[in-house]
N, C-alpha and C. Protein backbone atom coordinates (compact mmCIF):
# COMPACT_ATOMS: atom_id res chain seq x y z
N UNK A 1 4.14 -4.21 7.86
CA UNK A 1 2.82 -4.65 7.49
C UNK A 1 2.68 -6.13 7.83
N UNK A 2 1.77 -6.60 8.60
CA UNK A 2 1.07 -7.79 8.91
C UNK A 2 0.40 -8.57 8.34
N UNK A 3 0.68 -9.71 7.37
CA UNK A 3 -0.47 -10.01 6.41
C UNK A 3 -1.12 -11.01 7.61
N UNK A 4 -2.49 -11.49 7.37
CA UNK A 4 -3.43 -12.08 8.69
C UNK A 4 -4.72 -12.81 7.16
N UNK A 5 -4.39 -14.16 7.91
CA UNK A 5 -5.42 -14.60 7.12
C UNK A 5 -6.07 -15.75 8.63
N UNK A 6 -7.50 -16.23 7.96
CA UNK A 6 -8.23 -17.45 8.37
C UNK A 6 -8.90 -18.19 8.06
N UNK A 7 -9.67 -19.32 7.87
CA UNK A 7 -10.40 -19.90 7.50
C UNK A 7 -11.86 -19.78 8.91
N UNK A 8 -13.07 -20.25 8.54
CA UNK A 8 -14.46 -20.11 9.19
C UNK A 8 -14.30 -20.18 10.68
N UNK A 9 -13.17 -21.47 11.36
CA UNK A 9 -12.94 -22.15 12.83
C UNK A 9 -12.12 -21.18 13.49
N UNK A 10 -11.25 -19.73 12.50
CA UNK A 10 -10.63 -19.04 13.36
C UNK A 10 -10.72 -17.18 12.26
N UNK A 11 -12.47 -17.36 12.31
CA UNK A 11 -12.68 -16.16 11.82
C UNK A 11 -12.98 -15.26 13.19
N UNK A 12 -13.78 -15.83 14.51
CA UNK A 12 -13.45 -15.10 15.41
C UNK A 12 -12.94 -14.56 16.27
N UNK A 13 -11.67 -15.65 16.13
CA UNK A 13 -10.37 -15.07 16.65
C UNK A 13 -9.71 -14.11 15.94
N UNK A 14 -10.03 -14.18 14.46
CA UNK A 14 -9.19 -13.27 13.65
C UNK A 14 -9.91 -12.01 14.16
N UNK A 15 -11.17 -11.82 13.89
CA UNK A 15 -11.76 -10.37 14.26
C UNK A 15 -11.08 -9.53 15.83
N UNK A 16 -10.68 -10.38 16.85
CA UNK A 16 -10.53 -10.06 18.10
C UNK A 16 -8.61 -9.13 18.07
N UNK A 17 -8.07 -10.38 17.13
CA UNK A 17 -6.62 -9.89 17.25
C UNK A 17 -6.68 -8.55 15.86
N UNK A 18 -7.63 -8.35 14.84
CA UNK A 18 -7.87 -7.44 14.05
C UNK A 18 -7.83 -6.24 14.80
N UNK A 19 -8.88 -6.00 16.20
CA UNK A 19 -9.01 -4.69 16.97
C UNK A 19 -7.69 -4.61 17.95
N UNK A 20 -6.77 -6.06 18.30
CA UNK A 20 -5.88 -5.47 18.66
C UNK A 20 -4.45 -4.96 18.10
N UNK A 21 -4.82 -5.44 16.62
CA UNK A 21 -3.39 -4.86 16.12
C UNK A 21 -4.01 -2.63 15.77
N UNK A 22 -5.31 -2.58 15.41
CA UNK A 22 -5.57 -1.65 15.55
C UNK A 22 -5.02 -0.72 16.55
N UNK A 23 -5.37 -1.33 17.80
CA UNK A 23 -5.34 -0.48 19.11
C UNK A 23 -3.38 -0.75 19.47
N UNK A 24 -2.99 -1.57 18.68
CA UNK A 24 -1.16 -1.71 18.78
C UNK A 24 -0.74 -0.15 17.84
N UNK A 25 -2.03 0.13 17.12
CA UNK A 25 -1.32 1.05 15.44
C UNK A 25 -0.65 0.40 14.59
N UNK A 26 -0.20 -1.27 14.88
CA UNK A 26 0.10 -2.18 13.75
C UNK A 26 -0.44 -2.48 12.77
N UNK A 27 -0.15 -1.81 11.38
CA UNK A 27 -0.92 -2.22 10.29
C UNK A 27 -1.02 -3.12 9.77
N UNK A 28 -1.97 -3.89 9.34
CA UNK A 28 -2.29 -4.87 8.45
C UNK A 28 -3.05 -5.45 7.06
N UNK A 29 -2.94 -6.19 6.36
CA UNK A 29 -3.64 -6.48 5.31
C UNK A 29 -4.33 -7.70 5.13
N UNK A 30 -5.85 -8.10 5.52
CA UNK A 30 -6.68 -8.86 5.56
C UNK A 30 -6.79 -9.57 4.50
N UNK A 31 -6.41 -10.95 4.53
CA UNK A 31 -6.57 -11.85 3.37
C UNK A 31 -8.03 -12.93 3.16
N UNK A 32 -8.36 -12.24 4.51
CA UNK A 32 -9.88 -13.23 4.57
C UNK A 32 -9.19 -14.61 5.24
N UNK A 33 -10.46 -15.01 5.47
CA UNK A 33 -11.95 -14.71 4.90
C UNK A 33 -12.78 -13.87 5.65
N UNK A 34 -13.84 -13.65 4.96
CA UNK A 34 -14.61 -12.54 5.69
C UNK A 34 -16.16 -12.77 6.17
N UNK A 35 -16.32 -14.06 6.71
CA UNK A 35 -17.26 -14.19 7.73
C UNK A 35 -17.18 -16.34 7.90
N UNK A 36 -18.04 -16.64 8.73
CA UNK A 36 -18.00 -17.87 9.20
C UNK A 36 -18.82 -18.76 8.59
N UNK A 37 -18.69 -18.71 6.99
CA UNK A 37 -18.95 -19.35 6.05
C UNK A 37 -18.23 -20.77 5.88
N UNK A 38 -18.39 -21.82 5.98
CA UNK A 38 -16.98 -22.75 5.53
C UNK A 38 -16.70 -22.47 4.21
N UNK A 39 -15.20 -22.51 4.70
CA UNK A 39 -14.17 -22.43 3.55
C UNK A 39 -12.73 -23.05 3.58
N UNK A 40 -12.42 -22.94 2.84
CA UNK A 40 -11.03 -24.12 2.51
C UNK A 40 -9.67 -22.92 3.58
N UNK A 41 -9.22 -24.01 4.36
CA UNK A 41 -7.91 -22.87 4.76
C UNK A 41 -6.68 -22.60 3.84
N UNK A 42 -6.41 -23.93 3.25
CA UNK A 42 -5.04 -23.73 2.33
C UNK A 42 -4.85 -22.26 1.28
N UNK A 43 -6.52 -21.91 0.98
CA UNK A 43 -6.72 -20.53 0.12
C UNK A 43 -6.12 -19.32 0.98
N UNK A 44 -6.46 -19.33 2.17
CA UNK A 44 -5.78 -18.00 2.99
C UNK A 44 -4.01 -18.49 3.11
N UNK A 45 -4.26 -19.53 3.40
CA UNK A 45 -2.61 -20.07 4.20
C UNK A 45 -1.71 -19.24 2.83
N UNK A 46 -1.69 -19.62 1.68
CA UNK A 46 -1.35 -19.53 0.62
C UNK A 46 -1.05 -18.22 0.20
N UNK A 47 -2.09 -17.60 0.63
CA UNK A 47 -2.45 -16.24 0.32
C UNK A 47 -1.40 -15.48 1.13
N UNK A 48 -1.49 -16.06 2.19
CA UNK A 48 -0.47 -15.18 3.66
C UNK A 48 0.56 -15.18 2.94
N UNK A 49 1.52 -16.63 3.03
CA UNK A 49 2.38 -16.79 3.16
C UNK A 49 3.13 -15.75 1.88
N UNK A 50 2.33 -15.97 0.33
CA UNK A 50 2.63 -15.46 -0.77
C UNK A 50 2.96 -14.11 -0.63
N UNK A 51 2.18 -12.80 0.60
CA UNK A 51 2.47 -11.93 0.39
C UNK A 51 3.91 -11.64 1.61
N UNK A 52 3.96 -12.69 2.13
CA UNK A 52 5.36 -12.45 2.74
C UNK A 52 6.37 -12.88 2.05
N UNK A 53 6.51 -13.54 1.10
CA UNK A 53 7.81 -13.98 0.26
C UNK A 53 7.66 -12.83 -0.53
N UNK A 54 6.67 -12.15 -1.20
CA UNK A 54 6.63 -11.13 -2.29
C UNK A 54 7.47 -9.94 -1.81
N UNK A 55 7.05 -10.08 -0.62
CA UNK A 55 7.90 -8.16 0.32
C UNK A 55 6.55 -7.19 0.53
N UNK A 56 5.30 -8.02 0.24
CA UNK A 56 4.25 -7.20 0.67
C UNK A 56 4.17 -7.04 2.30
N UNK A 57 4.41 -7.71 2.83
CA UNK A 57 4.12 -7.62 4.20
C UNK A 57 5.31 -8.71 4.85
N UNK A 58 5.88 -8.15 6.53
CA UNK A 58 7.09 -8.56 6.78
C UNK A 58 6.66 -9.92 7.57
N UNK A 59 5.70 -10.01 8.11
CA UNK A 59 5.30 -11.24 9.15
C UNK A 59 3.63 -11.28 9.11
N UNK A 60 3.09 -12.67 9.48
CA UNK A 60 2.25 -12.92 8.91
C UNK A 60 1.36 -13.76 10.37
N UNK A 61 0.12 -13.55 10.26
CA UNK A 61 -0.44 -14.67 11.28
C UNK A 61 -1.60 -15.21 10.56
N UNK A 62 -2.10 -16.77 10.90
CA UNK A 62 -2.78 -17.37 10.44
C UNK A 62 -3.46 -18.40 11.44
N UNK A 63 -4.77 -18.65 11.43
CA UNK A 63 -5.71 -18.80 12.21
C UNK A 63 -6.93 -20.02 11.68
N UNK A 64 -6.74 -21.12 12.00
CA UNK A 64 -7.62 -22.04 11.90
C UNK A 64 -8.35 -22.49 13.20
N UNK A 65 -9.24 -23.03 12.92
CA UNK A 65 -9.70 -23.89 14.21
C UNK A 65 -8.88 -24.23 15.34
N UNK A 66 -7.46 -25.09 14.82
CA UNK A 66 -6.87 -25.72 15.25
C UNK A 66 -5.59 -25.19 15.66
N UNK A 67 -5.03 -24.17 14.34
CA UNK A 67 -4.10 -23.81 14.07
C UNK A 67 -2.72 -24.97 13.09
N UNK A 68 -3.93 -26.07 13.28
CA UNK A 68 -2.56 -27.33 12.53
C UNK A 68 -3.03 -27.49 11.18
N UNK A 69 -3.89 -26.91 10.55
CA UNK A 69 -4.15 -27.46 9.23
C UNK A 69 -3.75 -26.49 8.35
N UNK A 70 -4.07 -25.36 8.80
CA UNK A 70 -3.42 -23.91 8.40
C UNK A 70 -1.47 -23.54 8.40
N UNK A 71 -1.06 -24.21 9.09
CA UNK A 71 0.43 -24.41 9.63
C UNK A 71 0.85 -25.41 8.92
N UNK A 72 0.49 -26.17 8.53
CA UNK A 72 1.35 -27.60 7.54
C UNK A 72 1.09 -26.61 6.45
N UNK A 73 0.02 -26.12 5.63
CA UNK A 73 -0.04 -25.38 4.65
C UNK A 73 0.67 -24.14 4.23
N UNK A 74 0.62 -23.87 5.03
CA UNK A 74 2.07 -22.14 5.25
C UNK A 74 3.45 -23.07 5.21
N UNK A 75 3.77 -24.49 6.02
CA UNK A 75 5.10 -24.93 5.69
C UNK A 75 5.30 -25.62 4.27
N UNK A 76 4.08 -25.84 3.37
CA UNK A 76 4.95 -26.66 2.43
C UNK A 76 5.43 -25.33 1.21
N UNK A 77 5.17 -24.03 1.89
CA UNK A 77 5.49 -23.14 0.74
C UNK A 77 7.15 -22.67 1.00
N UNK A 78 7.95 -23.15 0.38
CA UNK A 78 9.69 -22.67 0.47
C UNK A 78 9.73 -21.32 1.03
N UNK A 79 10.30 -21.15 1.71
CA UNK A 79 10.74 -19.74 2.61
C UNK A 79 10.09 -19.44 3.73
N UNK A 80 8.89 -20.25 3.73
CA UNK A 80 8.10 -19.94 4.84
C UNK A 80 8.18 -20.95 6.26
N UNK A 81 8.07 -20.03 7.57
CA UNK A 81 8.49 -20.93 8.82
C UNK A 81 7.23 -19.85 9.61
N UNK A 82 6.48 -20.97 9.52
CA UNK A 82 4.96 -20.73 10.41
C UNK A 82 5.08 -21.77 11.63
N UNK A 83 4.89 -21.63 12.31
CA UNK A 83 4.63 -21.66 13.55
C UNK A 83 3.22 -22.07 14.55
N UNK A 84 3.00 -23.17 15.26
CA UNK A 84 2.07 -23.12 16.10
C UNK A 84 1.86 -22.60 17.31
N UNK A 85 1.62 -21.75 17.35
CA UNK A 85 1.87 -21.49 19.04
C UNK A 85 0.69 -21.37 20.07
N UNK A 86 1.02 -21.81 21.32
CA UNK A 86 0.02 -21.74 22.09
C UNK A 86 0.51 -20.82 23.61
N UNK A 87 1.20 -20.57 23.50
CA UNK A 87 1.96 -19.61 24.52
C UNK A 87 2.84 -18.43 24.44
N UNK A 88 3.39 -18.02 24.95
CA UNK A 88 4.03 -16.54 24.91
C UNK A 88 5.48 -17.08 24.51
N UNK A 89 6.07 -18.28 25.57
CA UNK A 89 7.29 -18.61 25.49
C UNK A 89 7.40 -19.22 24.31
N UNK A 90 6.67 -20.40 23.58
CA UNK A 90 6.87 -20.47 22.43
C UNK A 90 6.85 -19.32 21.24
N UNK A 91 6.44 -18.57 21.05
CA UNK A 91 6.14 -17.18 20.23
C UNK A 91 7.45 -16.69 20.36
N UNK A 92 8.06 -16.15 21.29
CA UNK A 92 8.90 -15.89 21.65
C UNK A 92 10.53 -16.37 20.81
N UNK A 93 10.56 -18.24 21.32
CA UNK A 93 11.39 -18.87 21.15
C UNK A 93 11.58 -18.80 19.90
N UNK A 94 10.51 -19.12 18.94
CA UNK A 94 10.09 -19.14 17.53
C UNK A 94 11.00 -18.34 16.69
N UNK A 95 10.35 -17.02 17.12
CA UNK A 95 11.06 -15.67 16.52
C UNK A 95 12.67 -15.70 16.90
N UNK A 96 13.21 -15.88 17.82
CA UNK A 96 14.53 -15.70 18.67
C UNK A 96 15.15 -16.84 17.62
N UNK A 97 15.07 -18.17 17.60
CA UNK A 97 15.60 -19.05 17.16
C UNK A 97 14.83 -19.69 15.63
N UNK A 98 14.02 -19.64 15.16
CA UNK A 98 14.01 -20.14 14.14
C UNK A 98 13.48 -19.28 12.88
N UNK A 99 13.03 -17.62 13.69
CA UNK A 99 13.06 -16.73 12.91
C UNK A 99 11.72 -16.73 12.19
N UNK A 100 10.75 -17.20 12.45
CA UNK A 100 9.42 -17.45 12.47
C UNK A 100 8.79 -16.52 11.50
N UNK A 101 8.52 -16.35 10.34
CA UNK A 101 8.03 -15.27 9.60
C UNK A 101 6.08 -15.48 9.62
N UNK A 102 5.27 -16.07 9.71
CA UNK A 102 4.18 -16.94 10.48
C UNK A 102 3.63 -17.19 11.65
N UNK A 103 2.92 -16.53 12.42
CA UNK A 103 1.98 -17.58 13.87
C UNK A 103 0.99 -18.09 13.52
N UNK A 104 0.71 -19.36 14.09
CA UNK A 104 -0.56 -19.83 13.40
C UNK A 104 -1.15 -19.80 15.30
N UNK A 105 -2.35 -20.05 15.22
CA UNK A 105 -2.99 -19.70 15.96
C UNK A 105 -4.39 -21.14 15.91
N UNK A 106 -4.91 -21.28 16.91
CA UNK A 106 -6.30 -22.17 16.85
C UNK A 106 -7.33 -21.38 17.24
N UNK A 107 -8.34 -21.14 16.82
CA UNK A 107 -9.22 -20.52 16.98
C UNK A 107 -10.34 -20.80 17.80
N UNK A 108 -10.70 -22.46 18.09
CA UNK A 108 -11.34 -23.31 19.12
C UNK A 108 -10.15 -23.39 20.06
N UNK A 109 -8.49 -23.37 20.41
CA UNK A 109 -8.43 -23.85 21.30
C UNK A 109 -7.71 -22.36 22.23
N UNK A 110 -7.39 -21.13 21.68
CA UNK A 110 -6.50 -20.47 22.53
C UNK A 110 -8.07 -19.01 22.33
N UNK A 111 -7.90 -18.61 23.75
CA UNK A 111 -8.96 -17.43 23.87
C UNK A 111 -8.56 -16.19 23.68
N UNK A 112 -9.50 -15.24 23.49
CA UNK A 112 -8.51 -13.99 22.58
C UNK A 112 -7.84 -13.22 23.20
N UNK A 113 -7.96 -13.40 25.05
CA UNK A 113 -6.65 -12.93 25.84
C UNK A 113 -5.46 -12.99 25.49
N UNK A 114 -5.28 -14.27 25.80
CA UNK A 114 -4.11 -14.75 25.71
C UNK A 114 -3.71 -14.67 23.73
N UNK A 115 -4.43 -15.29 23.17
CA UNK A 115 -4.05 -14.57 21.45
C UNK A 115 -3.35 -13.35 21.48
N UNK A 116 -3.88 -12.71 21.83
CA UNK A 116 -3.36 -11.29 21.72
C UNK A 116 -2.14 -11.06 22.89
N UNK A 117 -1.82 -11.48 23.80
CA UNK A 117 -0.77 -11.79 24.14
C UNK A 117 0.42 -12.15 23.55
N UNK A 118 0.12 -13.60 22.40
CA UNK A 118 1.14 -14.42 22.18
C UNK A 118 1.37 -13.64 20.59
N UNK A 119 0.52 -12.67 20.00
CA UNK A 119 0.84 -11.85 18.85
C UNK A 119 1.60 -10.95 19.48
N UNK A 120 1.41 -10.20 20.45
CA UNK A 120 1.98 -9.25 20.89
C UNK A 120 3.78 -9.94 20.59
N UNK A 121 3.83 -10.94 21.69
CA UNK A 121 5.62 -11.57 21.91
C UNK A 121 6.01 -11.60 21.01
N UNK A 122 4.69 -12.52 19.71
CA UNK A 122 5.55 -12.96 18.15
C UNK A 122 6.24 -11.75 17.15
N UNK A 123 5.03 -10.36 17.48
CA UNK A 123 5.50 -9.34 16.70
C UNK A 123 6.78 -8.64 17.37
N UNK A 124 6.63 -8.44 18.64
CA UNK A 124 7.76 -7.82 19.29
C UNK A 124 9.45 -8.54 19.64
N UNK A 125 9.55 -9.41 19.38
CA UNK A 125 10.62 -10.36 19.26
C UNK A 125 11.06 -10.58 18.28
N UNK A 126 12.67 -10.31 17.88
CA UNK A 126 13.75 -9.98 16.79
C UNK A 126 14.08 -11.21 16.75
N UNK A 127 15.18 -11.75 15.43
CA UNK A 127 15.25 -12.74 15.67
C UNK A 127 16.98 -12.55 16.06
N UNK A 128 17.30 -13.67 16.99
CA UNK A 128 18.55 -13.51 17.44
C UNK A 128 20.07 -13.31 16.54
N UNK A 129 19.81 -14.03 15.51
CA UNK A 129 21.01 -13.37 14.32
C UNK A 129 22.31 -14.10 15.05
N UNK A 130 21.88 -15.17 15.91
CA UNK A 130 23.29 -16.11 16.29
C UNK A 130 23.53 -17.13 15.58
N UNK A 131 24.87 -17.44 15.13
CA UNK A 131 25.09 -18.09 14.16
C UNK A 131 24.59 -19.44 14.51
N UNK A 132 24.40 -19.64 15.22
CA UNK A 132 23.64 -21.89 15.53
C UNK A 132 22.32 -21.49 14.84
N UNK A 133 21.38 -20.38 15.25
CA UNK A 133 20.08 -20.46 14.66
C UNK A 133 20.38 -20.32 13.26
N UNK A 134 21.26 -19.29 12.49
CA UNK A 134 21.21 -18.89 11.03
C UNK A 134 21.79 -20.11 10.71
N UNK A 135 22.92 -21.14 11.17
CA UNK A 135 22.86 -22.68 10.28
C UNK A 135 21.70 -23.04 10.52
N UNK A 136 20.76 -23.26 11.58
CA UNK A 136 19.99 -24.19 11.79
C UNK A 136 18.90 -23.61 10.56
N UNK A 137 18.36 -22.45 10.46
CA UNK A 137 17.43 -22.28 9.26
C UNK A 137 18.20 -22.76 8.32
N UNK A 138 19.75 -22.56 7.91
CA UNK A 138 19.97 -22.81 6.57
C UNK A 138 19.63 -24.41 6.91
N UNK A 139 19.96 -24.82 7.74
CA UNK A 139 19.46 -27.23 7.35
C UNK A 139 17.95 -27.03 7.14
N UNK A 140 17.47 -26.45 7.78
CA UNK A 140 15.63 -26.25 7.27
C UNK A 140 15.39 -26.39 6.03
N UNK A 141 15.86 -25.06 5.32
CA UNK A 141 15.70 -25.07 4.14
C UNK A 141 16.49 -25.83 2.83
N UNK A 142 17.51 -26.82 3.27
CA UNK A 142 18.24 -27.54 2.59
C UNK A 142 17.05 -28.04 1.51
């Protein structure tokens, strides 16, 4: 299960990668928001991240304007390693090496091609389970 949240700057990106986790058969659970109202992002960020530490859902994406205001907010919650990404290879790297439970996404700056691209890598990429990355999360979380 996918938890997926956004704030107003990346509600239409959220709708775009919504029909493609559909058309993946990847399920998910919508944390909002639910239209292009302004609204505060830290309320979704929060929201995401909470149902991935709970065991509600295994990985999570999150979607601001920017993708950076939404992403500092998913990191100051303990356990959580969100991610900015703007490419496939980062998405990728993320998951492989730092085990990325989070994509954050910009909603003004990446188009919903390529979005749905770089969800695709983030969901489909394990994390490597080599011991340099599993110290390196454990100094993260020191």
């Amino acid at each position: 299960m996918i938890a997926i949240g956004s704030d107003h700057g990346g509600y239409a990106l959220k709708q775009e990668i919504l029909k493609h986790l559909e058309a993946r058969q990847t399920e998910y659970k919508d944390f909002g928001c639910y239209d292009e109202a302004s609204c505060d992002y830290p309320v979704y960020a929060k929201a995401v991240a909470k149902a991935i530490l709970d065991g509600e859902c295994e990985l999570g994406i999150l979607i601001c304007g920017t993708g950076i205001g939404i992403s500092i907010t998913a990191n100051k919650v303990a356990g959580i390693r969100a991610a900015l990404c703007t490419d496939c290879f980062s998405a990728e790297a993320t998951r492989q090496h730092n085990n990325a439970n989070i994509l954050c996404l910009g909603g003004r700056v990446v188009g919903s091609g390529l979005a749905c691209k770089i969800v695709d890598t983030f969901l489909d990429t394990p994390f490597s389970n080599d011991e340099r990355h599993i110290r390196r999360i454990h100094l993260i979380e020191e």
